[in-house]
Protein backbone atom coordinates (compact mmCIF):
# COMPACT_ATOMS: atom_id res chain seq x y z
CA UNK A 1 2.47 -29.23 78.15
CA UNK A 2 0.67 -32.07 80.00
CA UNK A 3 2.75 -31.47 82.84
CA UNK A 4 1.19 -27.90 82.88
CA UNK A 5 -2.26 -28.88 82.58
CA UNK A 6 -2.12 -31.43 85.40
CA UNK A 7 -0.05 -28.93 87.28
CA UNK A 8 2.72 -31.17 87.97
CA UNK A 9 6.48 -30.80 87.86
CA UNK A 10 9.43 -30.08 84.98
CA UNK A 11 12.47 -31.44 85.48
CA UNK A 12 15.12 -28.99 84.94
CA UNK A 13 18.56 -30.39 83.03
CA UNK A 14 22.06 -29.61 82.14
CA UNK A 15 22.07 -29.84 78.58
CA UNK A 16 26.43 -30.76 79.03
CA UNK A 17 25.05 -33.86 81.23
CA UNK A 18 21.78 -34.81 79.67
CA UNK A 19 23.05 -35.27 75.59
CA UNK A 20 20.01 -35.14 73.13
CA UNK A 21 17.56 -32.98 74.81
CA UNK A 22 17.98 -29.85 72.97
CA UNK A 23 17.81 -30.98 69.12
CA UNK A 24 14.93 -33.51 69.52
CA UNK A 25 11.18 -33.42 69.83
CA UNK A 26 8.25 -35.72 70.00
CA UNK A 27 8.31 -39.02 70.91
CA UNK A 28 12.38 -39.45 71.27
CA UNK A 29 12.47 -36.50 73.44
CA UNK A 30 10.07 -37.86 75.91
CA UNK A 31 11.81 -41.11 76.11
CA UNK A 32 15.02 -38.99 76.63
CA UNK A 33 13.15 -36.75 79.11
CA UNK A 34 11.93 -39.46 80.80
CA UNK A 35 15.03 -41.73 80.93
CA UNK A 36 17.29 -38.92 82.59
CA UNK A 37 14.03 -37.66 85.31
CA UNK A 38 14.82 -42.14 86.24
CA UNK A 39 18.52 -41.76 86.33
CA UNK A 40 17.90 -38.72 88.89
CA UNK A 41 19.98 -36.74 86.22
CA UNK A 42 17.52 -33.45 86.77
CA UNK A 43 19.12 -30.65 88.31
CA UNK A 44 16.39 -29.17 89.89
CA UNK A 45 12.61 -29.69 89.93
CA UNK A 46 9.89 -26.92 89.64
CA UNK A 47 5.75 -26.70 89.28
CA UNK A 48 5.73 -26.57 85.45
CA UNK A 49 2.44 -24.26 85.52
CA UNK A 50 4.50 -21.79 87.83
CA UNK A 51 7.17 -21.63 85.31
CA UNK A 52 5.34 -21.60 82.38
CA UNK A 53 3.46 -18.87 83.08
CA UNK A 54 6.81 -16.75 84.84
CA UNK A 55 7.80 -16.84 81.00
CA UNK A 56 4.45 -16.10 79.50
CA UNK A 57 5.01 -12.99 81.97
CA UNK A 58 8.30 -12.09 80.92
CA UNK A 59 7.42 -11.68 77.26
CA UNK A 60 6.55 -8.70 75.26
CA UNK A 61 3.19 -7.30 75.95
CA UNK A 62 2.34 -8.73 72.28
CA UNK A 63 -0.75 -11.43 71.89
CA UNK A 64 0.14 -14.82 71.79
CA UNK A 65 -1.41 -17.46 69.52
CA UNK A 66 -1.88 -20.97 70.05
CA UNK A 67 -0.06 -21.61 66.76
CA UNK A 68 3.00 -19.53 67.15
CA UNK A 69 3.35 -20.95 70.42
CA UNK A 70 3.44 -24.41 68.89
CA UNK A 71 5.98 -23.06 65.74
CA UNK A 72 8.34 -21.88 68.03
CA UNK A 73 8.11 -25.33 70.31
CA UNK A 74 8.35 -27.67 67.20
């Protein structure tokens, strides 16, 4: 989410060719995340605030709360 707030980019990534991404969080996943952005493994790059809110968009008109947000991200 820092990438969102200082509007920057998100590095998109083939789970099959970047191992570890999708069952770790926190501080490993960052030094994952980072490690395959230097290895120029990212597929494609986008504005992060662009995308994240093209999938606060695409959701159910319900409200969204900080915390669920956060549950769901863990």
């Amino acid at each position: 989410m820092r990438r969102v707030e200082a509007n920057e980019e998100w590095s998109l990534m083939c789970p099959a060719e970047c191992p570890g991404l999708h069952d770790t969080w926190g501080e490993k996943f960052e030094e994952l995340y980072l490690r395959y952005e230097k290895e120029g493994r990212a597929k494609r790059k986008v504005k992060a605030q662009a995308l994240w809110y093209a999938i606060i968009e695409s959701q159910a008109p319900v409200k969204g709360e900080k915390h669920s947000v956060g549950f769901w991200n863990q």
